[in-house]
C-alpha atoms as a PDB file:
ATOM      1  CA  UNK A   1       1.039   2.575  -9.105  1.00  0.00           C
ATOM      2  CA  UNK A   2      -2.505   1.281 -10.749  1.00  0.00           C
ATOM      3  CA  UNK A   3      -5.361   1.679  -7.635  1.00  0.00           C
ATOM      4  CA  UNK A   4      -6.519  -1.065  -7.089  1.00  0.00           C
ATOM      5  CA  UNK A   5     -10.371  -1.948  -8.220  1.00  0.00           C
ATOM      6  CA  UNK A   6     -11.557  -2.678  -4.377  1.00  0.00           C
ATOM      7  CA  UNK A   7     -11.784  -0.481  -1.139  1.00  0.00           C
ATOM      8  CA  UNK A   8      -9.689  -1.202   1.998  1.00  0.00           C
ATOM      9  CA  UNK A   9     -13.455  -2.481   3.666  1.00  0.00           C
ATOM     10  CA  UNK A  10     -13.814  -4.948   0.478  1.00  0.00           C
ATOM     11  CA  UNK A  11     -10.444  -6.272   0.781  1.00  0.00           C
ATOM     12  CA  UNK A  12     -11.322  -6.664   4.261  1.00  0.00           C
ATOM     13  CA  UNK A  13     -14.245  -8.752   4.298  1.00  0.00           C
ATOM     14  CA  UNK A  14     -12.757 -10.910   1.863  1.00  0.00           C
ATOM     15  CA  UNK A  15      -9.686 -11.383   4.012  1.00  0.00           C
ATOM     16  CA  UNK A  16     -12.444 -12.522   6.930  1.00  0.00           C
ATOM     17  CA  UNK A  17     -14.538 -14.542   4.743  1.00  0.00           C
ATOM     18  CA  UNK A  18     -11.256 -16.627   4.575  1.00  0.00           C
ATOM     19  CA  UNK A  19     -10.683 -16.769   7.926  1.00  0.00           C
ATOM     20  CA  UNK A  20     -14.054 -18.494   8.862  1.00  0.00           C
ATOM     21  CA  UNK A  21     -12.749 -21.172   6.376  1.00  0.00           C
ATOM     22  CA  UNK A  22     -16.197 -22.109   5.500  1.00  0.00           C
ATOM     23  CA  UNK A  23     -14.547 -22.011   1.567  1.00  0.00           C
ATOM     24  CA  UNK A  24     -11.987 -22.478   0.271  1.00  0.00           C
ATOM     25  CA  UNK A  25      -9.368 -19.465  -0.890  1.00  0.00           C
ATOM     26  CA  UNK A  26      -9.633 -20.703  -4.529  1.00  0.00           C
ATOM     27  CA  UNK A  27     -13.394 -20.459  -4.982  1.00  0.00           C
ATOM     28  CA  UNK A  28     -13.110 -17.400  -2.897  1.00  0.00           C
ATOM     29  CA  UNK A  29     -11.145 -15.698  -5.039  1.00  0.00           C
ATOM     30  CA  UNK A  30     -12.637 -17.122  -7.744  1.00  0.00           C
ATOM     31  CA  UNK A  31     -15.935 -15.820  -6.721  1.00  0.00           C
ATOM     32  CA  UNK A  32     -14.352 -12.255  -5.948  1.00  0.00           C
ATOM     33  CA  UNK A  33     -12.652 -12.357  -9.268  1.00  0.00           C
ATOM     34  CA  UNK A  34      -9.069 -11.830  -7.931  1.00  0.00           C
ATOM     35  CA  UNK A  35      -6.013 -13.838  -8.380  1.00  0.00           C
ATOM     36  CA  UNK A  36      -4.721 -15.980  -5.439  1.00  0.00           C
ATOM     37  CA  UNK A  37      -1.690 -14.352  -5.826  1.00  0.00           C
ATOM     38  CA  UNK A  38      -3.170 -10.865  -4.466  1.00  0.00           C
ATOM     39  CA  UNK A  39      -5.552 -12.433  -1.656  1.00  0.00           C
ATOM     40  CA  UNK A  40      -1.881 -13.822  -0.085  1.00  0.00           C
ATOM     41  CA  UNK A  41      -0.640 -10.148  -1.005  1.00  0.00           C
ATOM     42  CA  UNK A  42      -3.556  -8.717   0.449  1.00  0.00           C
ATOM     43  CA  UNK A  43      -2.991 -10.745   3.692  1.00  0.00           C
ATOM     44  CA  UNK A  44       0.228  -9.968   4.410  1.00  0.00           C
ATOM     45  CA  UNK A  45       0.079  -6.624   4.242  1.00  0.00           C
ATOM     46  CA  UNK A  46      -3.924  -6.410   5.579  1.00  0.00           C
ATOM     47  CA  UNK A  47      -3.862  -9.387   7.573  1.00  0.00           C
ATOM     48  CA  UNK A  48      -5.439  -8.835  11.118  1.00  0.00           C
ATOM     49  CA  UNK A  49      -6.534  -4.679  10.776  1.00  0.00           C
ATOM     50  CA  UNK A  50      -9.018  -2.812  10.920  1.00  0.00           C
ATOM     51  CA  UNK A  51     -10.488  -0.535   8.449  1.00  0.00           C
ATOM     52  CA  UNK A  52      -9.493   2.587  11.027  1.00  0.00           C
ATOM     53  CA  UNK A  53      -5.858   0.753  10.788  1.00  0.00           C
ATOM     54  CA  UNK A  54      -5.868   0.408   7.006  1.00  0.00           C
ATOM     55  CA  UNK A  55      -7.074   4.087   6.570  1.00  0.00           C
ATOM     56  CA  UNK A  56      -4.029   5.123   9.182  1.00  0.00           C
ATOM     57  CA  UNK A  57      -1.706   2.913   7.222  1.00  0.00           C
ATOM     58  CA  UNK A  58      -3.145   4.728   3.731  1.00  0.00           C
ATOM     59  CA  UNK A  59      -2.174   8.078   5.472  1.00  0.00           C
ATOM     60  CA  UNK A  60       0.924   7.448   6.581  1.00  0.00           C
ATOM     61  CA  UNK A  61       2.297   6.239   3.297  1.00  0.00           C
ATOM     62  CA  UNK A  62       1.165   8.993   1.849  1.00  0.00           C
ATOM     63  CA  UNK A  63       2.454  11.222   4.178  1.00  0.00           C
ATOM     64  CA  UNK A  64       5.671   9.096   3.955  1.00  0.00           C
ATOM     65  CA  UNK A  65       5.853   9.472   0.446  1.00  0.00           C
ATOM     66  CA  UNK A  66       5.529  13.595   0.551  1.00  0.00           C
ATOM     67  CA  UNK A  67       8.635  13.579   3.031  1.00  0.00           C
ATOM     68  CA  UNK A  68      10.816  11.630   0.665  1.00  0.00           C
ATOM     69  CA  UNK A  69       9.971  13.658  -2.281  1.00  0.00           C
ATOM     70  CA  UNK A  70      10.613  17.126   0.209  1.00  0.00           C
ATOM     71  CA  UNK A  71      14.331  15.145   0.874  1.00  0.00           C
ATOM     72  CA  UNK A  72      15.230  14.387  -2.688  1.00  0.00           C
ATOM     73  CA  UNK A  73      14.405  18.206  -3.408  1.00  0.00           C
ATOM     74  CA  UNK A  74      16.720  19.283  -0.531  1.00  0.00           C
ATOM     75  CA  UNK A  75      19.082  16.861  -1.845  1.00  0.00           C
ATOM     76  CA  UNK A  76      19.283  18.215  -5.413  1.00  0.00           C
ATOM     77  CA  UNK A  77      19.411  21.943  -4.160  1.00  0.00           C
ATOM     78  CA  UNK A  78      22.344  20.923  -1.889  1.00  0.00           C
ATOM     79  CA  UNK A  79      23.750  19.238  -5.057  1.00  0.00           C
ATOM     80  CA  UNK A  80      23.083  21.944  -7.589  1.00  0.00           C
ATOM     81  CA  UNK A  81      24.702  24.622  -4.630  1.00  0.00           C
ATOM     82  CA  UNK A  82      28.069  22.702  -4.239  1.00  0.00           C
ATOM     83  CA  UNK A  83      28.609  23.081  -8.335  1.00  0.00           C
ATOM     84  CA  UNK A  84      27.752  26.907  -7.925  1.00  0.00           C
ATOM     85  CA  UNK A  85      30.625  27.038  -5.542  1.00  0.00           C
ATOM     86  CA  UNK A  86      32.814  25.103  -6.727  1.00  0.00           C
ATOM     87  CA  UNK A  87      32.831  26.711 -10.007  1.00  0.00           C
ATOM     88  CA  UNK A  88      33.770  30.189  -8.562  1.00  0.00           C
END
C-alpha cells in the first residue's frame, strides 16, 4: 500500500479545520491539495482521535498484520506436513 504524503497530526488538523466549519470541505481540500474523496476517507477512519489514538491504531495494524502473516506460515507448514504423510 502507497504511504500516504501526510502525517497522522496533518491529517488531523485538517479533519478539525473542518469541523470549525469556518470553510467549506471543497476549498479545504482544495487548499490542502487532496481529493474530497480522501478527506471523507480520512474521516471515517480518523474521525474524532487523537494523535496518541492514531499512533495506537498505526501499531496495532501493524502488529495485526505480523500475526496474520505468522498464521498463514503455520498454515502452509500444516499443509505441506499432511502431503508428507500422506504420501508414506
Amino acid at each position: 500500500m502507497k504511504e500516504s504524503a501526510f502525517t497522522e497530526e496533518q491529517i488531523l488538523r485538517i479533519l478539525q479545520e473542518a469541523e470549525k466549519g469556518e470553510k467549506t470541505i471543497g476549498s479545504l481540500c482544495r487548499q490542502e491539495g487532496i481529493t474530497e474523496t480522501t478527506f471523507y476517507r480520512w474521516r471515517r477512519r480518523y474521525g474524532g482521535m487523537t494523535v496518541s489514538e492514531v499512533g495506537r491504531l498505526k501499531e496495532l495494524e501493524k502488529e495485526n498484520a505480523r500475526l496474520k502473516r505468522l498464521l498463514a506460515e503455520r498454515d502452509l507448514e500444516i499443509d505441506t506436513l499432511q502431503a508428507f504423510v500422506s504420501k508414506k
